[in-house]
Protein backbone atom coordinates (compact mmCIF):
# COMPACT_ATOMS: atom_id res chain seq x y z
CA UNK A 1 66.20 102.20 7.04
CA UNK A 2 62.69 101.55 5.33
CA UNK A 3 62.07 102.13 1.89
CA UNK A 4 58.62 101.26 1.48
CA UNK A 5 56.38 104.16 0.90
CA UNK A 6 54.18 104.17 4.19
CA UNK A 7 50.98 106.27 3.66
CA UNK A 8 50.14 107.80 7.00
CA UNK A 9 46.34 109.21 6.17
CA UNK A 10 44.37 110.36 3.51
CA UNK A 11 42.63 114.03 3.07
CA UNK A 12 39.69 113.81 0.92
CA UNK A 13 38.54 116.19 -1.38
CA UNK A 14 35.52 114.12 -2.72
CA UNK A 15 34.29 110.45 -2.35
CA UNK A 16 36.45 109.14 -5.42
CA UNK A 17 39.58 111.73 -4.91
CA UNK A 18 42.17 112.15 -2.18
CA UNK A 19 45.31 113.63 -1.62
CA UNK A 20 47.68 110.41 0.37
CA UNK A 21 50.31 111.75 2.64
CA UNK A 22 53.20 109.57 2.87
CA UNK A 23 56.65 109.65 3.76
CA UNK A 24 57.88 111.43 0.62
CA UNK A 25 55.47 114.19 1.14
CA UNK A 26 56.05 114.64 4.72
CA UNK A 27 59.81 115.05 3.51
CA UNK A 28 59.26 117.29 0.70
CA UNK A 29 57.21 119.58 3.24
CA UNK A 30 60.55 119.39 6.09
CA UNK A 31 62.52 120.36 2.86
CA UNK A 32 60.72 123.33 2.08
CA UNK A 33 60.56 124.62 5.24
CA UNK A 34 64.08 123.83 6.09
CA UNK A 35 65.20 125.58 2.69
CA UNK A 36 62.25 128.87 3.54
CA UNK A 37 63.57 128.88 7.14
CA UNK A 38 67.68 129.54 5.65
CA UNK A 39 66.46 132.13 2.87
CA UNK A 40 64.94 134.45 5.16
CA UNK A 41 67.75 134.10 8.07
CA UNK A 42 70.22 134.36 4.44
CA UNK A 43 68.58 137.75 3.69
CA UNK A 44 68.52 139.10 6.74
CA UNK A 45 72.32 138.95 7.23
CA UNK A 46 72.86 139.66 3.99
CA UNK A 47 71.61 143.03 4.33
CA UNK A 48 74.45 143.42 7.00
CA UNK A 49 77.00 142.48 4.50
CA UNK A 50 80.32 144.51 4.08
CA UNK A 51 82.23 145.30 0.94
CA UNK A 52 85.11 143.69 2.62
CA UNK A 53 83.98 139.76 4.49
CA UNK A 54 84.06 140.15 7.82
CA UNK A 55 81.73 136.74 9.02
CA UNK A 56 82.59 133.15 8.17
CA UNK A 57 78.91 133.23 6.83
CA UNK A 58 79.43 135.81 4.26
CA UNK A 59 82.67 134.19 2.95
CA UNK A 60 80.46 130.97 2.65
CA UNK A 61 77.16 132.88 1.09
CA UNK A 62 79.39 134.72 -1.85
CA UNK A 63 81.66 131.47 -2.45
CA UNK A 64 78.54 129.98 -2.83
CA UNK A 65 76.47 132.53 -5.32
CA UNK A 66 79.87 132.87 -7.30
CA UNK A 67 80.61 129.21 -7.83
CA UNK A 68 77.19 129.07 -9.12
CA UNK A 69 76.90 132.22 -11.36
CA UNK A 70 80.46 131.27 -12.98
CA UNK A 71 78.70 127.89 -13.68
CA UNK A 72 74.88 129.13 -14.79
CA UNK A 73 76.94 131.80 -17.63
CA UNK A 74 79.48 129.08 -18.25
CA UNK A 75 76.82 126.86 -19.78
CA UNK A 76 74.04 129.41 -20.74
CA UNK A 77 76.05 132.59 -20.87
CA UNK A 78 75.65 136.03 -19.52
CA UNK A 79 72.46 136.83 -21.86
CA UNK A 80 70.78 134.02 -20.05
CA UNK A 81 71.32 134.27 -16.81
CA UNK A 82 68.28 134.55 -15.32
CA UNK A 83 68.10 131.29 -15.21
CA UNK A 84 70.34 131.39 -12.38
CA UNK A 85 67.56 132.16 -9.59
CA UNK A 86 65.48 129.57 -10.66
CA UNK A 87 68.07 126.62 -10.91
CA UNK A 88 70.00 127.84 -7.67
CA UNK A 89 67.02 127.33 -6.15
CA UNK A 90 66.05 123.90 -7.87
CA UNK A 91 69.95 122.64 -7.01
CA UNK A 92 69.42 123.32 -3.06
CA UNK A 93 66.14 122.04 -3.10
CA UNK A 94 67.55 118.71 -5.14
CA UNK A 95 70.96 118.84 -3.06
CA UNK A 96 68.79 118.38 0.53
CA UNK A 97 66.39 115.83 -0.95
CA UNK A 98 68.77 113.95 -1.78
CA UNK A 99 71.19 113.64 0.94
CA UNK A 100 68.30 113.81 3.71
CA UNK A 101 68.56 110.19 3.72
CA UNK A 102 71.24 110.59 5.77
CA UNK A 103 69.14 111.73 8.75
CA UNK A 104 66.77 108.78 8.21
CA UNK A 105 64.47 110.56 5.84
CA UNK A 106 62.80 109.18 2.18
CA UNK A 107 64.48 111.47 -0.14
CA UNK A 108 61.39 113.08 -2.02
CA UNK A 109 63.88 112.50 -5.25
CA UNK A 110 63.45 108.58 -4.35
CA UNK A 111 59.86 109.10 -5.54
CA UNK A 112 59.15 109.50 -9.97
CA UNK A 113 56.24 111.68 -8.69
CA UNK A 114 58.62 113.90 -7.24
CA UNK A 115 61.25 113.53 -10.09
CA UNK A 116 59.23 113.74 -12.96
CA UNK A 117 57.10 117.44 -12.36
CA UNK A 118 60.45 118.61 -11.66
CA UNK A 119 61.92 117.43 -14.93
CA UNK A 120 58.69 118.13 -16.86
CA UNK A 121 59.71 121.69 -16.15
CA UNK A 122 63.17 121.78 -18.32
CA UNK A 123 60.60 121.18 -20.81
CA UNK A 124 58.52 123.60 -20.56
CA UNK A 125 61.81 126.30 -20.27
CA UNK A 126 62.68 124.65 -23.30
CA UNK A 127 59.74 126.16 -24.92
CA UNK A 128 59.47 129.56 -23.38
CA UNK A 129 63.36 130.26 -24.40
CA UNK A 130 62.61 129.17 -28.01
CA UNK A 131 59.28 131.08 -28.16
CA UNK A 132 60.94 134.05 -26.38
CA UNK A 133 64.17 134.03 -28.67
CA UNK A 134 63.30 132.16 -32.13
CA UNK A 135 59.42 132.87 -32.36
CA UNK A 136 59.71 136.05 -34.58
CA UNK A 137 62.16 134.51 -37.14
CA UNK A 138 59.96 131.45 -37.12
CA UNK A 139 63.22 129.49 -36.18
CA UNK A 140 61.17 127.96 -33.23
CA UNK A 141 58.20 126.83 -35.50
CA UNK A 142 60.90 125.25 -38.38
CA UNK A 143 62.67 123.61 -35.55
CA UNK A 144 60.12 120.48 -35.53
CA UNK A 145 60.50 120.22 -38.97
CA UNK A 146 64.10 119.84 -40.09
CA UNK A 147 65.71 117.80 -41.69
CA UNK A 148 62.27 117.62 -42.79
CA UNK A 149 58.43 118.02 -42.39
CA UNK A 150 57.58 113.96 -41.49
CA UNK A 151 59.68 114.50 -38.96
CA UNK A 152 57.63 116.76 -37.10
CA UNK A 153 56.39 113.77 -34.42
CA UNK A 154 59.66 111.94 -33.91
CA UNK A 155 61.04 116.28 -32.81
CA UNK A 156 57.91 116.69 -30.43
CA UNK A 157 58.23 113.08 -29.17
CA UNK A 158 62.21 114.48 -28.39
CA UNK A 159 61.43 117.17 -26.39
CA UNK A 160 59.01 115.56 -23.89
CA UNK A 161 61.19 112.55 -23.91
CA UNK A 162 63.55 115.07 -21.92
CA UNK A 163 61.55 115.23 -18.94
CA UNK A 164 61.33 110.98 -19.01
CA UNK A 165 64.98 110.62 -19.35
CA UNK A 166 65.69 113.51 -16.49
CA UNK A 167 63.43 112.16 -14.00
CA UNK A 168 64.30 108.46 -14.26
CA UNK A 169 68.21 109.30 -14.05
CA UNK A 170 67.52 110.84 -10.92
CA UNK A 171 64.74 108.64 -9.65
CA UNK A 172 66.75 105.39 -10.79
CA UNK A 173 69.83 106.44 -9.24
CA UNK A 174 68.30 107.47 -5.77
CA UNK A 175 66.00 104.87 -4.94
CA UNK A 176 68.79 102.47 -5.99
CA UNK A 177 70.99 103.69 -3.19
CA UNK A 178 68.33 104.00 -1.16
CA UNK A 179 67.39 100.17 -1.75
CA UNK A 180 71.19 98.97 -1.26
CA UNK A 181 71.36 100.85 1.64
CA UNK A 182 68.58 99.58 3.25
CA UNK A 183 69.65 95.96 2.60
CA UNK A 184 73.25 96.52 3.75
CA UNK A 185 71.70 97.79 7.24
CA UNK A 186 69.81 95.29 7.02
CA UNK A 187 72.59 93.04 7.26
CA UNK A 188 74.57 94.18 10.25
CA UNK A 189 73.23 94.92 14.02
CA UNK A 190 72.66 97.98 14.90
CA UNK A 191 76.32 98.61 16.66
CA UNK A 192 77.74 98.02 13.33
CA UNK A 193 75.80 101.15 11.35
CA UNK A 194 79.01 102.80 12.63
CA UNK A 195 81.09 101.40 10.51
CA UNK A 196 80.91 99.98 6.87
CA UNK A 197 77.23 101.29 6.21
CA UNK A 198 77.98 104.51 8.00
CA UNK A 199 80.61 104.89 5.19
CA UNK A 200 78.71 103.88 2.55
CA UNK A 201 75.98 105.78 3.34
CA UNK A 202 78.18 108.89 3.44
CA UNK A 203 79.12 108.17 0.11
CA UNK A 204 75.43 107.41 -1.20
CA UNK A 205 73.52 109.74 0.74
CA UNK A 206 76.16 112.78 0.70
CA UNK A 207 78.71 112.41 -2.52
CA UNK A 208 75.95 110.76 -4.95
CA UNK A 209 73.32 112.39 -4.48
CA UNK A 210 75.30 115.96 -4.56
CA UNK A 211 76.74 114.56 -7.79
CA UNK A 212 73.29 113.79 -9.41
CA UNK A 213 71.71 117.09 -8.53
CA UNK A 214 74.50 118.79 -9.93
CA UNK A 215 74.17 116.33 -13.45
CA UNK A 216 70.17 117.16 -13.25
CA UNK A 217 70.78 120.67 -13.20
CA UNK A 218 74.16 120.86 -15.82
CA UNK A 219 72.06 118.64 -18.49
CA UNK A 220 68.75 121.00 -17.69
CA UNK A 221 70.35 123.62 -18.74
CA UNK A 222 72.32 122.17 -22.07
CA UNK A 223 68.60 121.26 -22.83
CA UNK A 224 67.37 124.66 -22.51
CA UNK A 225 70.46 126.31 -24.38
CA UNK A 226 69.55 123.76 -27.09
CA UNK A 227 66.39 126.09 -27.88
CA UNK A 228 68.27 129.50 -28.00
CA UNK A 229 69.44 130.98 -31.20
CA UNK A 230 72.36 129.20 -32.77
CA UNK A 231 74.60 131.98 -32.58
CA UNK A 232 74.51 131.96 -28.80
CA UNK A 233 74.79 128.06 -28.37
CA UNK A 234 78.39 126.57 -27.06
């Protein structure tokens, strides 16, 4: 396993600028597709959905959506749910880029520039739920200055830490697994991937990084519920 970021070519857009692809973008592109390819197969059955299951696929598919609706309005509540579509798609696309380093793949979530845009954007929801629910009260404005007004900085400074904190709990903890797994194969011949790493890597590669898309998605959202009015906060 090789986790060294190998850059394979560069496309240039002018002398001084270029866009590098590497491993982790080559990835993130697989991913995409692989996750584009399933929603439009997904849709088309679902359209041939009965009231009653009848396919193993439509038990799966409404397990699925209702484990993850019960959780989206158990942290941000039915009023805002539409949040759902936007982290259900974030958790699949975290949930593959993580474990893909099962098949031999850089997870894209090994890489802070992968990590960090997507964390930078709990921050931004921040803002649009307290401009969308707090602006007209002027509860979003007074927010940056309590307890009070030289404050103002160190309350900015706390939101945009967010996205820092996000992306290097998910960037820390993948890359790490990714680097003891590549040592620990490393160590044995290739007969002996079967056992002891093959374990381990099931339980880095499949249970951990399942675990810490889940904990980037739960915490996005207590961040974003942070910003709503404080009636509606848990």
């Amino acid at each position: 396993m090789n986790f060294d970021i190998q850059e394979y070519s560069r496309i240039y857009i002018t002398d001084n600028f270029w866009i590098s692809i590497n491993d982790t973008l080559i990835a993130t592109w697989l991913i995409g597709a692989i996750l584009i390819i399933f929603a439009i197969v997904a849709r088309f059955k679902i359209k041939k959905f009965k009231d009653v299951p009848e396919t193993r696929f439509q038990n799966v598919i409404e397990a699925l959506v209702e484990a993850f609706d019960n959780m989206v309005t158990g942290v941000m509540t039915r009023k805002y749910s539409y949040f759902g579509a936007w982290f259900f798609g974030l958790i699949m696309f975290l949930m593959v880029s993580n474990i893909s380093g099962i098949f031999g793949m850089r997870p894209p979530t090994a890489d802070f520039a992968t990590t960090f845009p997507i964390a930078f954007t709990t921050v931004i929801l921040m803002q649009f739920m307290g401009i969308r629910h707090n602006m007209k009260k002027g509860e979003y404005v007074k927010e940056f200055f309590r307890p009070v007004f030289i404050f103002m900085p160190l309350n900015i400074v706390s939101d945009l830490s967010k996205s820092i904190s996000l992306s290097l709990r998910l960037f820390g903890n993948m890359v790490g697994g990714l680097i003891v797994m590549g040592l620990i194969y490393g160590l044995f011949p290739f007969i002996g991937t079967i056992g002891i790493p093959g374990v381990l890597s099931l339980y880095f590669d499949i249970a951990v990084g399942a675990l810490h898309a889940y904990i980037f998605v739960l915490l996005s959202m207590y961040f974003i519920m942070s910003k709503a009015p404080a009636q509606d906060q848990l």
